[in-house]
C-alpha atoms as a PDB file:
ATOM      1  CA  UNK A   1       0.000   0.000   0.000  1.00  0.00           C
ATOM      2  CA  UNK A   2       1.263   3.695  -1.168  1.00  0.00           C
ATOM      3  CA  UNK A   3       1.949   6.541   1.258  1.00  0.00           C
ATOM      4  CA  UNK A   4      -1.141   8.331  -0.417  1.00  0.00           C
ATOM      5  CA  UNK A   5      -3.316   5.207  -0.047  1.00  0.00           C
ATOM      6  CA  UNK A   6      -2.353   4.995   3.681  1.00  0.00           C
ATOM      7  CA  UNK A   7      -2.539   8.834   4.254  1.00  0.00           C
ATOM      8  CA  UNK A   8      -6.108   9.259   5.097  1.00  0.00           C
ATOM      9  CA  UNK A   9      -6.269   6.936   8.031  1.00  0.00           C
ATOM     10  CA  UNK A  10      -3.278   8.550   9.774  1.00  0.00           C
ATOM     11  CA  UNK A  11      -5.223  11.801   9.405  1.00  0.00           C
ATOM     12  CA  UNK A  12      -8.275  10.479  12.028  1.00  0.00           C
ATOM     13  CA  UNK A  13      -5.437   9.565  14.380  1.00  0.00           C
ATOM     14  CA  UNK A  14      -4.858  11.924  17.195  1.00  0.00           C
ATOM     15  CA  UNK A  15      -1.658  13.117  18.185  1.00  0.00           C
ATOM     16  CA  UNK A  16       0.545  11.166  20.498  1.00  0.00           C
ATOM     17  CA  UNK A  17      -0.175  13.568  23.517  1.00  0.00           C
ATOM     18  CA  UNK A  18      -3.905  13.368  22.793  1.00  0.00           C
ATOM     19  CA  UNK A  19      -5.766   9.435  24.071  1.00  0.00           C
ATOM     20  CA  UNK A  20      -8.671   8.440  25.743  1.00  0.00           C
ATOM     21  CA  UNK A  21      -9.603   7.498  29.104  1.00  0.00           C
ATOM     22  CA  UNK A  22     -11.606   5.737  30.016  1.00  0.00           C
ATOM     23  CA  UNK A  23     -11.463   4.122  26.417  1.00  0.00           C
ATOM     24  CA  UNK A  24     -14.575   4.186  25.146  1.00  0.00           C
ATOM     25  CA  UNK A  25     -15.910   6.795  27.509  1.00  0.00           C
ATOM     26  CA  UNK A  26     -15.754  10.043  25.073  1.00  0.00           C
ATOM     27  CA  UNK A  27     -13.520  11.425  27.219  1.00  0.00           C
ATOM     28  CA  UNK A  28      -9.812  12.625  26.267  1.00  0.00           C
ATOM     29  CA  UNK A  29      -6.880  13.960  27.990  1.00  0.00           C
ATOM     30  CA  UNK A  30      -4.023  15.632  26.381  1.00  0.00           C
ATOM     31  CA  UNK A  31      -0.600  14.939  28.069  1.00  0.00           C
ATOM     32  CA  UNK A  32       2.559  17.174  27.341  1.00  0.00           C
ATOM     33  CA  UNK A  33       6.320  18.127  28.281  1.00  0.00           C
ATOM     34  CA  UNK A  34       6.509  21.966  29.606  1.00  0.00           C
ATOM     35  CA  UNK A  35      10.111  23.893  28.934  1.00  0.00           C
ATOM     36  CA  UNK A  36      11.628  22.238  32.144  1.00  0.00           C
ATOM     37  CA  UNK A  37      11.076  18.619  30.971  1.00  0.00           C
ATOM     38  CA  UNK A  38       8.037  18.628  33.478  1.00  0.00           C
ATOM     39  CA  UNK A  39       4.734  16.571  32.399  1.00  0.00           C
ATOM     40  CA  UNK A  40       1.365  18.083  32.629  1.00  0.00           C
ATOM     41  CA  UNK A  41      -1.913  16.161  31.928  1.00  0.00           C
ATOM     42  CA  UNK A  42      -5.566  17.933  31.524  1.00  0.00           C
ATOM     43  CA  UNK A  43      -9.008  16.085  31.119  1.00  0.00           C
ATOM     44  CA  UNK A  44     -10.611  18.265  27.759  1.00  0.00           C
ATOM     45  CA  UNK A  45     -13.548  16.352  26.967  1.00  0.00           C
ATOM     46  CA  UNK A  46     -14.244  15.677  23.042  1.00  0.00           C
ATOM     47  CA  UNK A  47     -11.411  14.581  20.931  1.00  0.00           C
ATOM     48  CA  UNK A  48     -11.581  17.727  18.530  1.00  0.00           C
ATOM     49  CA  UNK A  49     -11.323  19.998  21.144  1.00  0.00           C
ATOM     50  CA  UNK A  50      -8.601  17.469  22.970  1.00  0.00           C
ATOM     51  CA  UNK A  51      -6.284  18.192  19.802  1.00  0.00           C
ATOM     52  CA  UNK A  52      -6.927  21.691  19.539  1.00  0.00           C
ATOM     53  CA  UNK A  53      -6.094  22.242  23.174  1.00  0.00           C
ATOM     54  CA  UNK A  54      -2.956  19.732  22.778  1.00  0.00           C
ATOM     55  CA  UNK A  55      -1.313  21.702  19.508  1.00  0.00           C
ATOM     56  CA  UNK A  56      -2.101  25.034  21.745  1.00  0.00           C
ATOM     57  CA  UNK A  57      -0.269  23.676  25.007  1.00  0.00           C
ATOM     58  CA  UNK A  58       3.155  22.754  22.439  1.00  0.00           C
ATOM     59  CA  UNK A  59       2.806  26.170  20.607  1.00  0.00           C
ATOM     60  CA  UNK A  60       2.405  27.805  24.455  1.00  0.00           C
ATOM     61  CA  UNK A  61       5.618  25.938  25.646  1.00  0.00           C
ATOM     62  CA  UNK A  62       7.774  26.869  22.296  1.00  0.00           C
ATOM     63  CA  UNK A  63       6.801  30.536  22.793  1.00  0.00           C
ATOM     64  CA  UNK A  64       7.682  30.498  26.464  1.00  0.00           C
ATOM     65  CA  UNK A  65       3.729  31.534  27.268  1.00  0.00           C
ATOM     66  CA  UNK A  66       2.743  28.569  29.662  1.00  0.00           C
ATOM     67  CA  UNK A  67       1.930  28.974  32.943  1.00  0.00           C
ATOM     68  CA  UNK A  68       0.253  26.182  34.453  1.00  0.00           C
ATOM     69  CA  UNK A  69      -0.925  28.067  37.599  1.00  0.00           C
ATOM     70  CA  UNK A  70      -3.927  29.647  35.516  1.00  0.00           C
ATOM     71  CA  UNK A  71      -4.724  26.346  34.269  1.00  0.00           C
ATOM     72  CA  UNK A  72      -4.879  24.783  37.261  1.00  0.00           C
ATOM     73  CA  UNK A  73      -7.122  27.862  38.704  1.00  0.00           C
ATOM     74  CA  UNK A  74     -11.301  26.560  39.535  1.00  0.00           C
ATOM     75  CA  UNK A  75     -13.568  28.864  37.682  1.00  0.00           C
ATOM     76  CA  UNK A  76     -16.129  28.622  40.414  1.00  0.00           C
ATOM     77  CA  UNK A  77     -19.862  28.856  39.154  1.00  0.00           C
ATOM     78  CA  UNK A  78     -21.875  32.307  40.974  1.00  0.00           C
ATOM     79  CA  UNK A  79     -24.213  30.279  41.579  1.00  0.00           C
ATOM     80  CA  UNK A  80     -21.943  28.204  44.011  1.00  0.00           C
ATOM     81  CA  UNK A  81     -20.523  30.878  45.069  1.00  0.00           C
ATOM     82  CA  UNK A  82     -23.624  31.900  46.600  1.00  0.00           C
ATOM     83  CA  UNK A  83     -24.342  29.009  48.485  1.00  0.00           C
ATOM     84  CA  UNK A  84     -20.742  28.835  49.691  1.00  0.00           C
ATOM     85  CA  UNK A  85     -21.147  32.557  50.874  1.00  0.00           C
ATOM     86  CA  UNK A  86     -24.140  32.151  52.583  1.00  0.00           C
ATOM     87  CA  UNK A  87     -23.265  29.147  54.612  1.00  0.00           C
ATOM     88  CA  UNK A  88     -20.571  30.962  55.782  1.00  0.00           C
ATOM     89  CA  UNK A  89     -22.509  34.082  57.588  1.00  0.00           C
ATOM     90  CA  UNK A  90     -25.863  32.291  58.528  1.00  0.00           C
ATOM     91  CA  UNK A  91     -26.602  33.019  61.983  1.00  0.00           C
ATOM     92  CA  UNK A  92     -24.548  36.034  61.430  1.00  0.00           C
ATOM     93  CA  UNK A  93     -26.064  38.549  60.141  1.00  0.00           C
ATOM     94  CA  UNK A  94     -29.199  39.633  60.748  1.00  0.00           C
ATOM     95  CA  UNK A  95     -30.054  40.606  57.151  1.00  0.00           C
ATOM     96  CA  UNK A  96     -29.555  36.450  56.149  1.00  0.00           C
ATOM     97  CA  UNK A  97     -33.049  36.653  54.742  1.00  0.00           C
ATOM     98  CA  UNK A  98     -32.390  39.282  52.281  1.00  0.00           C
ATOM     99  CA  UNK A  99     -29.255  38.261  51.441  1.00  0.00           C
ATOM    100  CA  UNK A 100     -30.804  34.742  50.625  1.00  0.00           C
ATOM    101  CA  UNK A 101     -33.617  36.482  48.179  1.00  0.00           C
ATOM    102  CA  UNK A 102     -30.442  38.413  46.186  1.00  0.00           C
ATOM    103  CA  UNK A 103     -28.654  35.527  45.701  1.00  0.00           C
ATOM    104  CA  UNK A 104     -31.540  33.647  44.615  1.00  0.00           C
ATOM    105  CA  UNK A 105     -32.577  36.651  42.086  1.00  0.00           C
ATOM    106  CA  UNK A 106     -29.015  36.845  40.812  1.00  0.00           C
ATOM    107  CA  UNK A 107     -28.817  33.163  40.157  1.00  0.00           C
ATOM    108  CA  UNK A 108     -31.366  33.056  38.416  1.00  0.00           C
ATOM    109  CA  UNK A 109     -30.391  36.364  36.168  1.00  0.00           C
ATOM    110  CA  UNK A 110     -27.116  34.769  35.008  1.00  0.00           C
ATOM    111  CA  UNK A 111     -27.413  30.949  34.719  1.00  0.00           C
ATOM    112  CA  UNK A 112     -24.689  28.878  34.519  1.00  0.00           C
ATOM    113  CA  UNK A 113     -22.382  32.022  34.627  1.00  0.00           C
ATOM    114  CA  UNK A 114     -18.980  31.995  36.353  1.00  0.00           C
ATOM    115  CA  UNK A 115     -17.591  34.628  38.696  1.00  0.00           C
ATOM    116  CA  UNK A 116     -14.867  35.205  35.675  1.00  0.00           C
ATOM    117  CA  UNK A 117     -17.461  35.387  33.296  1.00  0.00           C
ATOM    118  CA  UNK A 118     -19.461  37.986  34.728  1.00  0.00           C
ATOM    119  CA  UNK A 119     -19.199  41.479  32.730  1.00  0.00           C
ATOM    120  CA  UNK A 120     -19.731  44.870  34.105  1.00  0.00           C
ATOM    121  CA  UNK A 121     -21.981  44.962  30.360  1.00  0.00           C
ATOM    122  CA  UNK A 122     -23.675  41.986  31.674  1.00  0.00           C
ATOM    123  CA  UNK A 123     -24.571  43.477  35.448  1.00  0.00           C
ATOM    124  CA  UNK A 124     -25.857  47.129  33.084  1.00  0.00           C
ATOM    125  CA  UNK A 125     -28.072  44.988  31.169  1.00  0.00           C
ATOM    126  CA  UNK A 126     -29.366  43.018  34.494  1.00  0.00           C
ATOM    127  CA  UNK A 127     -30.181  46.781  36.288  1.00  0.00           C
ATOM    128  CA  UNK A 128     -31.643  48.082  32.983  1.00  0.00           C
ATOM    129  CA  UNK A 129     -34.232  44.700  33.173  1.00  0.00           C
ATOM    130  CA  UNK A 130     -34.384  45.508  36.975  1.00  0.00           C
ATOM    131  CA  UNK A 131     -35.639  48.840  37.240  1.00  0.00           C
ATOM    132  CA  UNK A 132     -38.732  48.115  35.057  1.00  0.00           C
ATOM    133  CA  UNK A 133     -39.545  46.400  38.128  1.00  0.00           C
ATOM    134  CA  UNK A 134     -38.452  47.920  41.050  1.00  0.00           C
ATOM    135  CA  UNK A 135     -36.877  51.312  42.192  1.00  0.00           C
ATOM    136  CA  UNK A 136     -33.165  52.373  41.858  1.00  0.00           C
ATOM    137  CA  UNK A 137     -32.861  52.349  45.572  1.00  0.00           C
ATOM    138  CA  UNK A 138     -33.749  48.517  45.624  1.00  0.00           C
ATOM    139  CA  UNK A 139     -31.521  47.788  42.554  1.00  0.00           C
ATOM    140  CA  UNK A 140     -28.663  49.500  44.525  1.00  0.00           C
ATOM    141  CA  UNK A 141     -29.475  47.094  47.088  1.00  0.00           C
ATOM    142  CA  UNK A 142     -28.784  43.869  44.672  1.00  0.00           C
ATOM    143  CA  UNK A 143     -25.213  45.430  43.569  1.00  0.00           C
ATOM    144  CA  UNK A 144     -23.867  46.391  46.988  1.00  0.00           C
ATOM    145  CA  UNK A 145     -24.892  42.144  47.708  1.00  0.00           C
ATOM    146  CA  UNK A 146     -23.258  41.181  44.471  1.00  0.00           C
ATOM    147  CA  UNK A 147     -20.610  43.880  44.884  1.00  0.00           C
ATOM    148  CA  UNK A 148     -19.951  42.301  48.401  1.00  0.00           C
ATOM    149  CA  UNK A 149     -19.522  38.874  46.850  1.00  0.00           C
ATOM    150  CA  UNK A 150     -17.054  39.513  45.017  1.00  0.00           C
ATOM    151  CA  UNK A 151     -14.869  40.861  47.046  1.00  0.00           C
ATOM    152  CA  UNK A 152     -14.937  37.922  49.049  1.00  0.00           C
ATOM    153  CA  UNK A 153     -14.711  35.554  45.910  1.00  0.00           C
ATOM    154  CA  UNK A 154     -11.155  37.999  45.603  1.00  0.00           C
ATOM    155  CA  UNK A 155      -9.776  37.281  49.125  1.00  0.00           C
ATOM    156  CA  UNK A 156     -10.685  33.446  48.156  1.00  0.00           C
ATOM    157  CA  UNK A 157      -8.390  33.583  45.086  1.00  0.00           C
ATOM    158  CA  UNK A 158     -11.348  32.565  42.794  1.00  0.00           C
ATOM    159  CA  UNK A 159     -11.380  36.323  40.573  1.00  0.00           C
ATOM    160  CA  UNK A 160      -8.978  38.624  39.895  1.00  0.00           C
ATOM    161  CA  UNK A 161     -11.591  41.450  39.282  1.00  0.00           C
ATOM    162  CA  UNK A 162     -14.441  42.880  40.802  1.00  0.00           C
ATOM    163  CA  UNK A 163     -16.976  43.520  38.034  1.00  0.00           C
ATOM    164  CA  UNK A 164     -19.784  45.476  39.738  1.00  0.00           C
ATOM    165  CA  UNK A 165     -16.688  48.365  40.422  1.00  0.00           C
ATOM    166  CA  UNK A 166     -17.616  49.474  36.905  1.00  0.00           C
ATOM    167  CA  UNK A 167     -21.300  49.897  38.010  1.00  0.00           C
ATOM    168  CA  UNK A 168     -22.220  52.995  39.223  1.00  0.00           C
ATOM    169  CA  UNK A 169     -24.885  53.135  42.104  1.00  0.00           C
ATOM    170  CA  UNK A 170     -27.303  55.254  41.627  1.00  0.00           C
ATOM    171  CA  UNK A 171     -28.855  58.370  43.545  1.00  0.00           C
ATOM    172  CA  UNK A 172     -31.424  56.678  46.250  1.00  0.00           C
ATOM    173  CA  UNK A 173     -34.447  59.497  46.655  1.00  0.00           C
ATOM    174  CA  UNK A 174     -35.513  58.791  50.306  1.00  0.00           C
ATOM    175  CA  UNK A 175     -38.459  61.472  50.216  1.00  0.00           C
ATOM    176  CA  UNK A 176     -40.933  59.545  47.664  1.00  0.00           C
ATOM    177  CA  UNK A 177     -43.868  58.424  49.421  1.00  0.00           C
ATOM    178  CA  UNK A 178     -46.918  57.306  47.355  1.00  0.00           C
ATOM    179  CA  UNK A 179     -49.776  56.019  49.192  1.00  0.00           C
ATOM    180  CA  UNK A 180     -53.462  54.295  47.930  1.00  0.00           C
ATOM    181  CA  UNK A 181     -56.432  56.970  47.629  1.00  0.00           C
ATOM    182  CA  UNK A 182     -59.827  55.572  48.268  1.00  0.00           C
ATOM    183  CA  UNK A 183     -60.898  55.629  44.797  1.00  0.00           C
ATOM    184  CA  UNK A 184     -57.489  53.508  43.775  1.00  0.00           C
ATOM    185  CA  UNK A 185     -58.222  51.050  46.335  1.00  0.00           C
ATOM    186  CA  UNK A 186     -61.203  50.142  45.024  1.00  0.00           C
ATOM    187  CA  UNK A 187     -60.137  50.180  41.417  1.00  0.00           C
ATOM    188  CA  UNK A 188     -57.226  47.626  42.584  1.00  0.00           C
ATOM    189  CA  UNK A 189     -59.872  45.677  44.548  1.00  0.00           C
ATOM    190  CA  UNK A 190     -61.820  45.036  41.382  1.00  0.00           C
ATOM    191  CA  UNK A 191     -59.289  44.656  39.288  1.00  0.00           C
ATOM    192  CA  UNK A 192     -56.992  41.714  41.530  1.00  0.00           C
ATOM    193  CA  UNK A 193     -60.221  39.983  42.434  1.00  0.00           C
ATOM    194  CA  UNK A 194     -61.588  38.643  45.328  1.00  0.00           C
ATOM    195  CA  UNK A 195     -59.651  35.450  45.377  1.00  0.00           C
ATOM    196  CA  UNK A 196     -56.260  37.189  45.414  1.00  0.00           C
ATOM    197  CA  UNK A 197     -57.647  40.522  47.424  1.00  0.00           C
ATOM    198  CA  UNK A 198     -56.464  39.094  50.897  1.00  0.00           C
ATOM    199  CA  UNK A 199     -52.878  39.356  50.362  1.00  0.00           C
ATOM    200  CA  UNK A 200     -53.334  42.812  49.472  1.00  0.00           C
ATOM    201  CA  UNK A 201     -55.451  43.831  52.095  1.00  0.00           C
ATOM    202  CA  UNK A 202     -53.277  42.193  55.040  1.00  0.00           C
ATOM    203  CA  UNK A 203     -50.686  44.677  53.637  1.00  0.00           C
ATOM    204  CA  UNK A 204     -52.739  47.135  53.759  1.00  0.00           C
ATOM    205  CA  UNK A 205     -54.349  47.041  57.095  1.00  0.00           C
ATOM    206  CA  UNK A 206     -51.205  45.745  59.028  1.00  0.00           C
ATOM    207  CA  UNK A 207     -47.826  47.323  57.135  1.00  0.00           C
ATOM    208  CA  UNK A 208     -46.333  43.876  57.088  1.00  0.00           C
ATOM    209  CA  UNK A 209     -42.740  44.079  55.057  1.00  0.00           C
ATOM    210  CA  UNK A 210     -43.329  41.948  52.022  1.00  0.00           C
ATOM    211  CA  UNK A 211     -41.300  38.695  52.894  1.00  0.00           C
ATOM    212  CA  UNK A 212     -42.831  39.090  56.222  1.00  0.00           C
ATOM    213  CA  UNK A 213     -46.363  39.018  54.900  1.00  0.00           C
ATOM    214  CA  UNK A 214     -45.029  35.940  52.142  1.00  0.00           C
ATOM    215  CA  UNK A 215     -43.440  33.879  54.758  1.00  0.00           C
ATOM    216  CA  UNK A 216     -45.963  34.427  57.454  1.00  0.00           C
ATOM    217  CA  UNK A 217     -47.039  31.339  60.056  1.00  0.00           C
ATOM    218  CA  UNK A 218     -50.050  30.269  61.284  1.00  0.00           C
ATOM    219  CA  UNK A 219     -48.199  30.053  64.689  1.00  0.00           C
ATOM    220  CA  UNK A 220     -47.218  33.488  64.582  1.00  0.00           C
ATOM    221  CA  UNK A 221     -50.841  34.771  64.202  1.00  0.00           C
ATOM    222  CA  UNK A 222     -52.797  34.888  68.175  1.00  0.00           C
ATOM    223  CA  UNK A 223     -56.585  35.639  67.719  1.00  0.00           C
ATOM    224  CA  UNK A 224     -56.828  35.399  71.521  1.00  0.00           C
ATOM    225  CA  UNK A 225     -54.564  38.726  71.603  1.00  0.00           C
ATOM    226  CA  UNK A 226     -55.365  39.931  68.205  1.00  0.00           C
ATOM    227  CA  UNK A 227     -51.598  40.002  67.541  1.00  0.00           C
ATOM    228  CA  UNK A 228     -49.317  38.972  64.636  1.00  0.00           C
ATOM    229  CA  UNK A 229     -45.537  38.042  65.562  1.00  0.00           C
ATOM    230  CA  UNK A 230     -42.445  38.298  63.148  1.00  0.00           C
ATOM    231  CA  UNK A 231     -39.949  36.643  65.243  1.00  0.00           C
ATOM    232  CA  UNK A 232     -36.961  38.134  63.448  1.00  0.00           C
ATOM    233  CA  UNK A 233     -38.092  41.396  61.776  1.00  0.00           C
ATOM    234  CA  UNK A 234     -35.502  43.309  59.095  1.00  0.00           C
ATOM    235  CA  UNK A 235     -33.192  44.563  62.110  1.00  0.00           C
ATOM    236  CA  UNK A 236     -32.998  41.401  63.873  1.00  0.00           C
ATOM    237  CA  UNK A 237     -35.747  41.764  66.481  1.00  0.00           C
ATOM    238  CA  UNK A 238     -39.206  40.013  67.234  1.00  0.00           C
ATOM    239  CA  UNK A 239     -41.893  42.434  65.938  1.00  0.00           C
ATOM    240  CA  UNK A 240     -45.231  42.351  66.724  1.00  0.00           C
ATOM    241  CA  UNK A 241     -48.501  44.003  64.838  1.00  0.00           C
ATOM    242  CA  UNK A 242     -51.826  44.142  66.372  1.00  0.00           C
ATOM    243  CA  UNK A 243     -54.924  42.772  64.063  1.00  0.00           C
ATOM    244  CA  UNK A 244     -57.680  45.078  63.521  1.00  0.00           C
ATOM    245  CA  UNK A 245     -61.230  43.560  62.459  1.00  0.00           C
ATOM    246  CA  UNK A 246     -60.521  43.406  58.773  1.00  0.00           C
ATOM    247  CA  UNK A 247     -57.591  41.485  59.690  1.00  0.00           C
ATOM    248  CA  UNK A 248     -59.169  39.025  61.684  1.00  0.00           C
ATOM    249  CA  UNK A 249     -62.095  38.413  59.140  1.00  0.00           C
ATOM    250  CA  UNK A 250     -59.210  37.869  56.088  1.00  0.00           C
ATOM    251  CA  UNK A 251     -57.292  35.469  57.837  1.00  0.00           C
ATOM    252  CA  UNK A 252     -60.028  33.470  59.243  1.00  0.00           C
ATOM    253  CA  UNK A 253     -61.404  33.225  56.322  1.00  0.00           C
ATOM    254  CA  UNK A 254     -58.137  31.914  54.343  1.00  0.00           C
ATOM    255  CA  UNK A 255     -58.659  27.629  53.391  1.00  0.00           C
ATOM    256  CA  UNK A 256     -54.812  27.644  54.164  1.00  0.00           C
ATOM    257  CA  UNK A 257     -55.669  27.981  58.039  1.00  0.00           C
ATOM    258  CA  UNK A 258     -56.746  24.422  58.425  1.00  0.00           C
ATOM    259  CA  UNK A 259     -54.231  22.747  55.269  1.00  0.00           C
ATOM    260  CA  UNK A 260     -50.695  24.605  56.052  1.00  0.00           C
ATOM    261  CA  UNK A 261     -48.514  25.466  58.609  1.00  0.00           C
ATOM    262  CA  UNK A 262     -48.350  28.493  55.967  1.00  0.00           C
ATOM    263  CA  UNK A 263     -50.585  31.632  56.000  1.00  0.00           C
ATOM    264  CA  UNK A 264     -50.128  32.137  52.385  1.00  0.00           C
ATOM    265  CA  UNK A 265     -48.810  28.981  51.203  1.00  0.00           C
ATOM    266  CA  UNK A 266     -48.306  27.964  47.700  1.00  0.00           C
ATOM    267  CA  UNK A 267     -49.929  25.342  45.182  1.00  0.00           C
ATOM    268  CA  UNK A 268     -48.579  22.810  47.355  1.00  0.00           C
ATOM    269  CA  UNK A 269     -48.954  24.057  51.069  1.00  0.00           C
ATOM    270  CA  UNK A 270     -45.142  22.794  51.328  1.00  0.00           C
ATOM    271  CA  UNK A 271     -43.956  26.401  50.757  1.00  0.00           C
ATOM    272  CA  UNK A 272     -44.401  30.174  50.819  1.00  0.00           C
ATOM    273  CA  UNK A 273     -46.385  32.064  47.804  1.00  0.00           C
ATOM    274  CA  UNK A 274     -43.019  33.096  45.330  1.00  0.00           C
ATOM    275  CA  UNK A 275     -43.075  36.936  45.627  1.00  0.00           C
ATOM    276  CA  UNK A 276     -41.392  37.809  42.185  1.00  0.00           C
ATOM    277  CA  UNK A 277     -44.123  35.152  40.962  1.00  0.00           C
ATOM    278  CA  UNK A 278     -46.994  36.792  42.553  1.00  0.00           C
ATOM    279  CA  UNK A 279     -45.601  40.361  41.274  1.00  0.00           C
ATOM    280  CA  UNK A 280     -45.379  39.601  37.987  1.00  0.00           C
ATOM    281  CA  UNK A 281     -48.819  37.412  37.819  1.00  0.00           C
ATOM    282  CA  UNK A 282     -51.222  39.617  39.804  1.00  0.00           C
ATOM    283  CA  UNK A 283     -50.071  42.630  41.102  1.00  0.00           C
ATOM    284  CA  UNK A 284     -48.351  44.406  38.377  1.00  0.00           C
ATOM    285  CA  UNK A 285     -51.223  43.351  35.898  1.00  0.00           C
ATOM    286  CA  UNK A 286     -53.669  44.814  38.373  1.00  0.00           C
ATOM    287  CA  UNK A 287     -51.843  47.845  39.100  1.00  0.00           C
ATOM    288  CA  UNK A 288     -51.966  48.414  35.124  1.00  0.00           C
ATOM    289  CA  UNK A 289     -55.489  47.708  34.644  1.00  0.00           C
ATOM    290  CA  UNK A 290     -56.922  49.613  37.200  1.00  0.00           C
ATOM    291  CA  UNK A 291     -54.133  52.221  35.687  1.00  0.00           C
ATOM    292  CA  UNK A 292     -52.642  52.699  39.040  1.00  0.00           C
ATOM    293  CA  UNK A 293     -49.178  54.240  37.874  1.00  0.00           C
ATOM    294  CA  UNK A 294     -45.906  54.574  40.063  1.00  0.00           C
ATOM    295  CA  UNK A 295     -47.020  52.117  42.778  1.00  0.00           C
ATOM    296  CA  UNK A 296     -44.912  49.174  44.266  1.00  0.00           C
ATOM    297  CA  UNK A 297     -45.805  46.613  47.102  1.00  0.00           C
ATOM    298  CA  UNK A 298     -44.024  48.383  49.292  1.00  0.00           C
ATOM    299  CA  UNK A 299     -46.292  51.440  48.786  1.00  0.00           C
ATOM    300  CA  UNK A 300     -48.879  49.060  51.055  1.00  0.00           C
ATOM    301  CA  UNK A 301     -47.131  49.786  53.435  1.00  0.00           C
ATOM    302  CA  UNK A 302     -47.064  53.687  53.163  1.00  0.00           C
ATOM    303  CA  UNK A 303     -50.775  53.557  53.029  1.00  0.00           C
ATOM    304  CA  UNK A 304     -50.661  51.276  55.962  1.00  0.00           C
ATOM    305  CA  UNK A 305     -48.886  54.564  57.987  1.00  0.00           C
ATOM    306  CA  UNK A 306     -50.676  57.180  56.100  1.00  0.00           C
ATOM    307  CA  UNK A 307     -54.282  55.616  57.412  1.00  0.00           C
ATOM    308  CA  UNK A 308     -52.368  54.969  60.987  1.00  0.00           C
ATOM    309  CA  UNK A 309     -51.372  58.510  61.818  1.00  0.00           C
ATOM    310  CA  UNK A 310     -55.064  60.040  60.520  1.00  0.00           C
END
């Protein structure tokens, strides 16, 4: 057989520093001599990439450009990160709870993203989507978390940059206070409907913090004493609200009182009613039928005051 004839086979073969293992797994390695005689093995993955990577490691040595400390460095997930940050400071902070729901939001904004990965482009078009939904003030309260993060993810060794640096906060406007008229409470009473009115009107007519409200008990609520406990309230501390009549009638009336350890439990009764869900399924839709414009959730609770003090 010719050199020609035999040519085409030797072109499928991979290069000597390029095999599989397990064989027959789909899984190759690429093994290779650095400038100091020293051998260095990675696990690639498909063959094609496997003999890319190889003929890149050999030009890298020639050139004098290897360094095998950054190939040796773990690009760590954000998403891990976050549970690995967490763990670390429960029961040590009292704002856990919030840090828990920005880690959870973040996740979910940049999925399968790395802490290297992450852009300062990326975290402008994540506060663009944001404050559609919420106010700058809140949004600055996502980037100092993430910001935080990172800096930790630095001490760790697992970045080299912090990307939210880049992001300018912005200018938090303490003085807005909108509150619900009359007239717009009935508009958003008619257009929420009476199934999903109680959740609105407990904010109303007790100035329960959202994830208070979300995550409320049944063995936090007394109707012997007419009083509703938060056991660990925003600063730390057991709050406690009394119930006025309205109050009492909504909750009594709620099927979850006799089915869930939850007030407001969802489909299941295993767990709380997702707020971002519940946003974006009733309460923004309501708010834009009953064209009730520059209101938020937590605006329930600034006509919860308003009412208090007249």
């Amino acid at each position: 057989m010719s050199e020609d004839e035999r040519s085409p086979r030797s072109d499928k073969r991979p290069p000597r520093g390029v095999f599989e293992r397990p064989r027959g797994s789909g899984v190759w390695w690429v093994c290779y001599f650095d400038e100091n005689g020293r051998r260095h093995r990675e696990k690639v993955g498909p063959k094609a990439l496997a003999t890319k990577v190889y003929q890149k490691r050999k030009n890298e040595v020639q050139e004098r450009r290897f360094f095998p400390e950054r190939i040796r460095r773990r690009d760590v997930l954000l998403a891990d990160f976050f549970k690995d940050y967490l763990a670390r400071v429960k029961g040590r902070l009292r704002c856990y709870r919030e840090y828990e729901r920005y880690a959870k939001r973040l996740a979910s904004a940049f999925p399968g993203r790395t802490l290297r990965q992450l852009l300062p482009g990326d975290i402008d078009r994540y506060v663009a989507k944001r404050l559609q939904e919420v106010s700058p003030a809140t949004v600055n309260r996502d980037l100092q978390f993430l910001k935080h993060v990172f800096y930790v993810a630095m001490k760790d060794g697992l970045c080299e940059r912090n990307p939210v640096r880049e992001v300018r906060l912005f200018k938090e406007n303490n003085q807005r206070v909108r509150f619900l008229t009359e007239d717009e409470e009935a508009q958003l009473r008619e257009a929420v409907g009476e199934d999903e009115w109680p959740m609105v009107a407990v904010a109303i007519h007790t100035g329960l913090r959202q994830a208070e409200q979300f995550n409320l008990r049944w063995e936090h609520v007394d109707f012997t004493t007419g009083i509703i406990t938060i056991p660990r309230s925003k600063h730390g501390e057991a709050r406690r609200i009394p119930m006025n009549d309205t109050v009492r009638d909504l909750l009594r009336a709620l099927p979850s009182r006799l089915k869930s350890a939850l007030v407001f439990p969802s489909t299941t009764g295993e767990t709380a009613v997702d707020a971002r869900n519940y946003m974006n399924r009733v309460f923004v839709p309501a708010l834009e039928k009953a064209r009730i414009a520059g209101f938020r959730w937590h605006d329930l609770r600034h006509t919860f005051a308003s009412r208090l003090v007249m």
